[in-house]
Protein backbone atom coordinates (compact mmCIF):
# COMPACT_ATOMS: atom_id res chain seq x y z
CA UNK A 1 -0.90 43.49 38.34
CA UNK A 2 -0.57 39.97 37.61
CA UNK A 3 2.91 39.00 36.00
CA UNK A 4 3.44 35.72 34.74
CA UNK A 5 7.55 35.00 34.64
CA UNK A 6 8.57 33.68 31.19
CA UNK A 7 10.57 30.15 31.52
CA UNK A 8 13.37 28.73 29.41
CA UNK A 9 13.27 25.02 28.43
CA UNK A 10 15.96 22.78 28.35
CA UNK A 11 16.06 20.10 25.23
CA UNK A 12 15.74 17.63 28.11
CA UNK A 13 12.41 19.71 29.74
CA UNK A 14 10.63 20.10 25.98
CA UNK A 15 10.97 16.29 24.68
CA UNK A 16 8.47 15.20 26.74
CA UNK A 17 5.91 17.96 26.26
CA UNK A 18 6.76 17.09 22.61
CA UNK A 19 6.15 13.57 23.24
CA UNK A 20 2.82 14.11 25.05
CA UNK A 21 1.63 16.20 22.20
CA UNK A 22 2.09 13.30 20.01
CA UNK A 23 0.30 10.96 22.35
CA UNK A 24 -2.49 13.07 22.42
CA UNK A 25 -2.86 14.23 18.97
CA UNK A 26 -5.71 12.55 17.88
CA UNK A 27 -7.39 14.69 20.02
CA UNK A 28 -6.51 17.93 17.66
CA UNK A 29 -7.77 15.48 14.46
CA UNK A 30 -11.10 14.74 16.03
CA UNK A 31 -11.59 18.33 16.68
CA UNK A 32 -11.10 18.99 12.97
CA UNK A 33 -13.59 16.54 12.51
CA UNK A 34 -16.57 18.01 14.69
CA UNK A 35 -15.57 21.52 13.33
CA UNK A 36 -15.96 19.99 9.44
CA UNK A 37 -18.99 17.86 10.43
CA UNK A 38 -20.31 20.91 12.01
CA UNK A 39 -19.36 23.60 9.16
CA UNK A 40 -17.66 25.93 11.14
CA UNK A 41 -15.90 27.47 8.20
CA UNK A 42 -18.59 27.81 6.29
CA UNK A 43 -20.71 29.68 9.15
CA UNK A 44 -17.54 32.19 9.53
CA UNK A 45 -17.07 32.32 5.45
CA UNK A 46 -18.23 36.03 5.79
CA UNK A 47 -16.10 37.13 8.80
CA UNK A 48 -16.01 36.74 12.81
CA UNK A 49 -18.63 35.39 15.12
CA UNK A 50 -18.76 34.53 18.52
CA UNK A 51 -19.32 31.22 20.15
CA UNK A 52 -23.22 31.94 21.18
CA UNK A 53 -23.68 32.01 17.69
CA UNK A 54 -21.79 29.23 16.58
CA UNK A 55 -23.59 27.06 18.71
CA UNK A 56 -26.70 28.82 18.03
CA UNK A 57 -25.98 27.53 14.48
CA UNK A 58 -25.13 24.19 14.56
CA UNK A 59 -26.77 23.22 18.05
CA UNK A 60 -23.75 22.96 20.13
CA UNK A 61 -23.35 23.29 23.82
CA UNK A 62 -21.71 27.04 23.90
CA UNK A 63 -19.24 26.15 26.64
CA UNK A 64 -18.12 23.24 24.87
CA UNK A 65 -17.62 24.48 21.48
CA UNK A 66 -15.60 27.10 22.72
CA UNK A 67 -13.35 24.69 24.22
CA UNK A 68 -13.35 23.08 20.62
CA UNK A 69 -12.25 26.53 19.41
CA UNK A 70 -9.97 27.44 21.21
CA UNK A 71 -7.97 23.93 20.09
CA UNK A 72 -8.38 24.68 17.14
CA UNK A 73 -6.80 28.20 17.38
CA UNK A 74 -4.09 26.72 19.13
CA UNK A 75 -3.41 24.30 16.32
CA UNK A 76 -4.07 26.90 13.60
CA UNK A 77 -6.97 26.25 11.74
CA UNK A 78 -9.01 29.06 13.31
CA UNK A 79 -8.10 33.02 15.16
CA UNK A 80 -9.86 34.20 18.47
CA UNK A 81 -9.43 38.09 17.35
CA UNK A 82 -11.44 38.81 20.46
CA UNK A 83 -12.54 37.28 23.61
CA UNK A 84 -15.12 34.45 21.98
CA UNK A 85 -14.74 36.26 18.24
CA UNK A 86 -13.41 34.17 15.93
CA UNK A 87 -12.53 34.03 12.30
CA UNK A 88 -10.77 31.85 9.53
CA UNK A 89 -7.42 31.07 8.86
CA UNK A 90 -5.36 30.03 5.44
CA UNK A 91 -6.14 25.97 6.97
CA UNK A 92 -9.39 27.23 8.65
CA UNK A 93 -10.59 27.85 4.69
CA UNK A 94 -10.24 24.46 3.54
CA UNK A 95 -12.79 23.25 5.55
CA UNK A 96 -15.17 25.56 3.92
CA UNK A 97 -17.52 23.19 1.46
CA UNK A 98 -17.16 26.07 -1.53
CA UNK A 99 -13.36 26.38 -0.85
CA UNK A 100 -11.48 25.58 -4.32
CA UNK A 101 -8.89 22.99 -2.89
CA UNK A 102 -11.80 22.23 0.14
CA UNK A 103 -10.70 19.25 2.55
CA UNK A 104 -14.00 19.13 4.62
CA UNK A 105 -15.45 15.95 3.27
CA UNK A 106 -11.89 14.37 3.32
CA UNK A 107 -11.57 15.53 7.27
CA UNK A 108 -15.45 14.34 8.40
CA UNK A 109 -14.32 10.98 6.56
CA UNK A 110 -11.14 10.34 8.28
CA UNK A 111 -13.28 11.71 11.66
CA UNK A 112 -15.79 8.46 11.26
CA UNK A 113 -15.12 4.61 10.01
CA UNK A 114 -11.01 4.98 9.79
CA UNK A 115 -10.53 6.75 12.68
CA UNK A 116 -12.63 4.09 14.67
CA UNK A 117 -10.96 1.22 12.92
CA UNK A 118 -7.82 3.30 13.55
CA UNK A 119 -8.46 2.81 17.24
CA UNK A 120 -7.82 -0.99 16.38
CA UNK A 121 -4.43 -0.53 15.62
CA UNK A 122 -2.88 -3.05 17.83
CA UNK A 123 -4.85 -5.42 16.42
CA UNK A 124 -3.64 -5.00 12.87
CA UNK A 125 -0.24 -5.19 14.07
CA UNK A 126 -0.44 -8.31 16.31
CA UNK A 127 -2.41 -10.10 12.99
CA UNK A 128 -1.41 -8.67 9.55
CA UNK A 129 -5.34 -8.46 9.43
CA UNK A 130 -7.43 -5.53 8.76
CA UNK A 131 -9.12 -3.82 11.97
CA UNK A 132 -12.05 -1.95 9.91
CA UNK A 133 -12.93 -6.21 8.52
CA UNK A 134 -12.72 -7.16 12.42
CA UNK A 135 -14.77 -4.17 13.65
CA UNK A 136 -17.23 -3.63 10.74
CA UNK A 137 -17.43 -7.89 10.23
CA UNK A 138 -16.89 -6.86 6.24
CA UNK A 139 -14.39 -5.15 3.70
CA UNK A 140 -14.26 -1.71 3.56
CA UNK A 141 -15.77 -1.29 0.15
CA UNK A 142 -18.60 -3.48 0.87
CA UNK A 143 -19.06 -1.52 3.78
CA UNK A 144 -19.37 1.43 1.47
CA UNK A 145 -21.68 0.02 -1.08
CA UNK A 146 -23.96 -1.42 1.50
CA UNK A 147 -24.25 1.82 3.42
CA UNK A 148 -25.26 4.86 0.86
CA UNK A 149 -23.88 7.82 3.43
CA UNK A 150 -20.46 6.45 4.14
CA UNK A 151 -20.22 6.27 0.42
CA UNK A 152 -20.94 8.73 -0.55
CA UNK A 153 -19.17 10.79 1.80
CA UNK A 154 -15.97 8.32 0.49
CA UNK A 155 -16.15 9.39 -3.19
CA UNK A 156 -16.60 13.39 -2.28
CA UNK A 157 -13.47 12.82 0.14
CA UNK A 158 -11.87 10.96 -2.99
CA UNK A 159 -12.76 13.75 -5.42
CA UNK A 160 -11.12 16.25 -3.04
CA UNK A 161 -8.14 14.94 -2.86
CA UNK A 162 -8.17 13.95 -6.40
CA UNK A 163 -8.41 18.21 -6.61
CA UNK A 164 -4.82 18.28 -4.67
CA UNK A 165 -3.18 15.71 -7.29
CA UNK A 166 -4.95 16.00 -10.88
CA UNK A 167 -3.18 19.69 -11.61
CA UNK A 168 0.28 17.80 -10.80
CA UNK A 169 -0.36 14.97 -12.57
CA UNK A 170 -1.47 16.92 -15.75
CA UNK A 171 1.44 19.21 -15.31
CA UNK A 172 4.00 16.32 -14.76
CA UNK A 173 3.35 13.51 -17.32
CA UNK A 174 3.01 13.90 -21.18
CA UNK A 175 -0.56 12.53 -22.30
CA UNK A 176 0.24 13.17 -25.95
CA UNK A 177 0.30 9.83 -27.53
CA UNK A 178 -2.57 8.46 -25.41
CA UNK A 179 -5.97 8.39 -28.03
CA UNK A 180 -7.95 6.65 -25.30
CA UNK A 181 -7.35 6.17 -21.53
CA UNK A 182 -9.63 4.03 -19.17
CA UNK A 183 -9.47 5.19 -15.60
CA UNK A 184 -9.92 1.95 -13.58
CA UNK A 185 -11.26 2.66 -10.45
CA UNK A 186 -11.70 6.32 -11.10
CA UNK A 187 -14.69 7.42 -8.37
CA UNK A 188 -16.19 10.08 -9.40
CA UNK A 189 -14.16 10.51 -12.25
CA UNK A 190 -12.25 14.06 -11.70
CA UNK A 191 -8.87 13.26 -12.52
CA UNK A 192 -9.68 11.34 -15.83
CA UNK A 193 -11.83 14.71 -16.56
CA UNK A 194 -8.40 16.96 -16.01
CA UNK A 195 -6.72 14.89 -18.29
CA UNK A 196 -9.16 14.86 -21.05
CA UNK A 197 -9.91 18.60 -20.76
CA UNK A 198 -6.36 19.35 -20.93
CA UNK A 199 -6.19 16.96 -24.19
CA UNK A 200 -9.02 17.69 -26.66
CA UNK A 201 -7.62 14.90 -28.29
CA UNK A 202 -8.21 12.10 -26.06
CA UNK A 203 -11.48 9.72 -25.00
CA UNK A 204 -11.75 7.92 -22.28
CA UNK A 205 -13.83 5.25 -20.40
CA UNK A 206 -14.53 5.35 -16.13
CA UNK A 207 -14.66 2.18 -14.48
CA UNK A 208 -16.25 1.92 -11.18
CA UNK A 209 -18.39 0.18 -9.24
CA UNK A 210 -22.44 1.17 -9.05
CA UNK A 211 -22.18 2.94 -6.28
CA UNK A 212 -19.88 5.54 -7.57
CA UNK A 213 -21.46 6.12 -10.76
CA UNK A 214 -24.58 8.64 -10.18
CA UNK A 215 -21.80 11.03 -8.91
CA UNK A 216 -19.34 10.81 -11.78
CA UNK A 217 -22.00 11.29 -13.71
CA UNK A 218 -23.01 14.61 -12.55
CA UNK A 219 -19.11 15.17 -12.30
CA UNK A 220 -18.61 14.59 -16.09
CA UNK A 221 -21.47 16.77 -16.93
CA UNK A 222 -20.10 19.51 -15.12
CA UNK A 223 -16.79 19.79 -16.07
CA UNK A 224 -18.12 19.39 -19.99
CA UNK A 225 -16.65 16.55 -21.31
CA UNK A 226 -19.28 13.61 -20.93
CA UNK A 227 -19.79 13.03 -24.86
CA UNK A 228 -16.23 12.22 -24.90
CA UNK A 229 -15.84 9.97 -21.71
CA UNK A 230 -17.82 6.84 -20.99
CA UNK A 231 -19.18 5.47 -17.91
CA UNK A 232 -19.14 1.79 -17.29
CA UNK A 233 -20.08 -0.15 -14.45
CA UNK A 234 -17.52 -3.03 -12.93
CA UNK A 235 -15.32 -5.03 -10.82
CA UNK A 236 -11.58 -5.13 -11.59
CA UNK A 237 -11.14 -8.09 -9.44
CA UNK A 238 -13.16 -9.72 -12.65
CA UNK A 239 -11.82 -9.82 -16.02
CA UNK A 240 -14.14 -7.15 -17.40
CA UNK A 241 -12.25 -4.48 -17.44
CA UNK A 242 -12.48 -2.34 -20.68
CA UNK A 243 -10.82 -3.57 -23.42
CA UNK A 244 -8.39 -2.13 -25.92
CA UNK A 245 -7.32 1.15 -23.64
CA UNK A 246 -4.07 3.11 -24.77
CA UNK A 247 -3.92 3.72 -21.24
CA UNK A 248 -4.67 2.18 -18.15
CA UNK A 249 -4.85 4.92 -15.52
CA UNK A 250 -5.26 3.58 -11.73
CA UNK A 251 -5.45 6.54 -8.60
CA UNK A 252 -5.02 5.48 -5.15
CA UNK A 253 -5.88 1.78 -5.99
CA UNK A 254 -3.19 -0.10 -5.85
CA UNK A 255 -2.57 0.57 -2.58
CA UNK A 256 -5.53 0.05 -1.24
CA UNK A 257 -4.64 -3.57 -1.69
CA UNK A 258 -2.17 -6.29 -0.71
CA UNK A 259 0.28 -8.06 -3.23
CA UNK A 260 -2.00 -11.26 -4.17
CA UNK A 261 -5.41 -9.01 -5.38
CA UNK A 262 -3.23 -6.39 -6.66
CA UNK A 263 -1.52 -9.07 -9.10
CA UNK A 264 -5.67 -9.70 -9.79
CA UNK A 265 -5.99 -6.30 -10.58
CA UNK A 266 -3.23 -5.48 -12.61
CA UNK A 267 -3.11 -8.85 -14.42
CA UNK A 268 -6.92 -8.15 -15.85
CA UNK A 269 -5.63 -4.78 -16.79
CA UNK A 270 -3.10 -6.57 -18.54
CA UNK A 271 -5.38 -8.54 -20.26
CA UNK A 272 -7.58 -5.57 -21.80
CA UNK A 273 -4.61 -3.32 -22.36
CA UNK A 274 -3.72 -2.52 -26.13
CA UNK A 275 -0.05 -4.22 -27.54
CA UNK A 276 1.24 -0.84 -27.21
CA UNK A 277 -0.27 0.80 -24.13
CA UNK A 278 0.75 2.14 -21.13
CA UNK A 279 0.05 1.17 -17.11
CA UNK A 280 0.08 4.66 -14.94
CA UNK A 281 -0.68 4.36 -11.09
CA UNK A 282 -0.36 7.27 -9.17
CA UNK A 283 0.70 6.79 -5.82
CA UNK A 284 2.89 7.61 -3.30
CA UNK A 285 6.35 5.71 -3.18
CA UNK A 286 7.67 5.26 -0.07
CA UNK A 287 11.21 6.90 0.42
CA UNK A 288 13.92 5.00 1.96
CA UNK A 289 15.86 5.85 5.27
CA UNK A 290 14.49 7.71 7.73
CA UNK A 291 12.70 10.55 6.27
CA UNK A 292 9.16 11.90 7.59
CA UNK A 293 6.48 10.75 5.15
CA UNK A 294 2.87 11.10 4.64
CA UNK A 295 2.98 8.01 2.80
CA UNK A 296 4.96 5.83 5.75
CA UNK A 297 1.37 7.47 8.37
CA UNK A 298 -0.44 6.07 4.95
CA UNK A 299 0.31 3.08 5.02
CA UNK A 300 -0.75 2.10 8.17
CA UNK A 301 -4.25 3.65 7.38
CA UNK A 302 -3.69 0.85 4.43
CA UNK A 303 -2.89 -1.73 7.13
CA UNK A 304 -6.10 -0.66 9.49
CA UNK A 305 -8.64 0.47 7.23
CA UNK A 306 -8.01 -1.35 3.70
CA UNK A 307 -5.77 -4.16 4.09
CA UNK A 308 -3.28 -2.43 1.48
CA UNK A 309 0.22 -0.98 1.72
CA UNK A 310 2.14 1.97 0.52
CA UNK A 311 4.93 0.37 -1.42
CA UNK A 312 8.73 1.48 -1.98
CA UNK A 313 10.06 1.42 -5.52
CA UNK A 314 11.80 -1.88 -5.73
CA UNK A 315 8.38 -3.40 -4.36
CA UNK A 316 6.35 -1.31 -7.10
CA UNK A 317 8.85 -3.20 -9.69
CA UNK A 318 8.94 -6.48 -8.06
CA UNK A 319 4.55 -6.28 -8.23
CA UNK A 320 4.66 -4.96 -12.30
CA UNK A 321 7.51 -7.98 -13.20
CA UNK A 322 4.29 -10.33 -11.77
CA UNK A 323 1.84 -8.77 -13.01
CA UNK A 324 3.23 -8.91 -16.86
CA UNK A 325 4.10 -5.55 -17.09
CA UNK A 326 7.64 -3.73 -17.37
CA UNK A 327 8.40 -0.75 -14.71
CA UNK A 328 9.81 1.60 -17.01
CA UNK A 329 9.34 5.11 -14.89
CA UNK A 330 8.64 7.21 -11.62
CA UNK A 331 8.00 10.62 -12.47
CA UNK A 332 7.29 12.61 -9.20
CA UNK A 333 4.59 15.24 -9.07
CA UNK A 334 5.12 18.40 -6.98
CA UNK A 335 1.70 16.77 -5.12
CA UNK A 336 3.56 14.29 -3.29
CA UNK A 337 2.22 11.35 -5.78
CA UNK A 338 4.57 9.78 -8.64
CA UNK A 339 3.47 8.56 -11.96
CA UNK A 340 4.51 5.06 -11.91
CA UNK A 341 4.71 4.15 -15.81
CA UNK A 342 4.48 0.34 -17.07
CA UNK A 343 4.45 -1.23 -20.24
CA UNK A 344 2.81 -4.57 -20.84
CA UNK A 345 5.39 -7.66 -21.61
């Protein structure tokens, strides 16, 4: 019989395994991405099946996919229960497209443009300039309103990750004294629909550019509360944004941004924003020190894909005292995301 002998590993032996892993990890993210792209988890939704008819399935090479698998077991998103039987895990079920909190859409997106542009990173960091503008020869955005599929693919990868935030953002701020809220920038409009649904209250207004719309159309509709929020179509770079909001409500916008267009941005919100009203971006706020952060592996997605940052406190301040508004709160969520609240001066 064939023994294998079991080896101990110094700290010294395992730091550069550990290191390696690192160097090669965007192998284990690209993986994700072919099993999302492919719909793995949705194929295995009803229990095992082998990897004949997997690829059977989805028209993958059956050697090959099971070399996919078996990464992907090893990282934890799927189980071999068998030899070539496999079957979901807890992470495995997030890729499903019908999975409550589903991630799919938000893994094939990070699989395409970002990670490409991603691949570009020296070049961002030997400029300050943004590798998807020097690869694609044009801003992310208009990228995405020029090509219908990578758009659309954007806002469903936005609305799912919207799904990991809105809850905590309901749950963490008081909307009480808010009559009507304009979600600047909203995509397809799911977090300003938790909000209004969880404030009968309330009306609101979802600004976003055409390309967006159709979606949060269908979005409102289906979450029942499209008599009491408007749609209208924009550009918050131009001073159009909706006037005479109680609330100006900005997701993941900000920081797609650097300090100069922000100031654009928030300085037309300014202008349209009741006496009285509030300024509420939700974003991450980088911690100081050396902590691990999602947001610090954010920001450089920022740098590479958007042009934007992640931004510590004192800079979230420093951009509200130039943009006319007073920082008056953080109120972290248990999603990761704060409620940074302003109040126009």
């Amino acid at each position: 019989m064939l023994q294998i002998q079991k080896q101990t590993v110094s700290e010294q032996e395992s730091t550069p395994v550990a290191l390696r892993q690192l160097i090669t990890g965007y192998f284990a993210s690209q993986s994700i991405y072919v099993a999302a792209k492919l719909g793995i988890a949705d194929l295995l939704k009803d229990g095992a099946k082998n990897c004949d008819q997997l690829a059977q399935s989805t028209g993958a090479h059956p050697r090959s996919l099971y070399r996919l698998m078996r990464v992907l077991v090893s990282v934890g998103i799927f189980n071999e229960i068998a030899d070539n039987q496999f079957t979901l895990t807890a992470m495995g079920e997030l890729l499903r497209s019908d999975a409550p909190s589903s991630l799919r859409t938000a893994a094939i997106l990070f699989g395409e443009e970002p990670y490409r542009a991603c691949a570009d990173l020296h070049y961002s960091v030997m400029t300050g300039k943004t590798a998807f503008d020097n690869m694609y020869k044009m801003g992310h955005f208009e990228y995405l309103s020029q090509n219908s599929e990578a758009g659309e693919t954007f806002n469903q990868a936005m609305t799912q990750l919207t799904t990991q935030v809105h809850t905590a953002v309901v749950h963490a701020y008081n909307f009480s004294d808010i009559n009507r809220i304009v979600d600047v920038g909203g995509g397809h409009g799911l977090l300003i629909a938790s909000i209004l649904k969880a404030n009968p209250h309330m009306t609101g207004i979802l600004f976003e550019l055409p390309f967006a719309i159709e979606g949060a159309q269908r979005l409102l509709e289906a979450e029942g509360i499209a008599e009491r929020c408007e749609v209208v179509t924009g550009n918050f770079f131009e001073s159009e944004v909706p006037k005479g909001g109680d609330a100006y409500l900005l997701k993941s916008v900000i920081h797609d941004w650097d300090d100069e267009r922000s100031r654009t941005i928030l300085k037309n919100c300014h202008q349209a924003i009741a006496k009285n009203g509030k300024l509420l971006l939700i974003e991450r706020v980088l911690p100081d020190g050396n902590k691990p952060s999602v947001a610090k592996i954010n920001d450089l997605v920022m740098l590479v894909v958007a042009g934007g940052c992640e931004r510590t406190a004192l800079e979230y301040q420093q951009l509200f005292n130039a943009s006319g508004f007073q920082l008056i709160n953080i109120i972290p969520t248990y999603s990761g995301f704060s409620v940074i609240e302003g109040l126009p001066v």
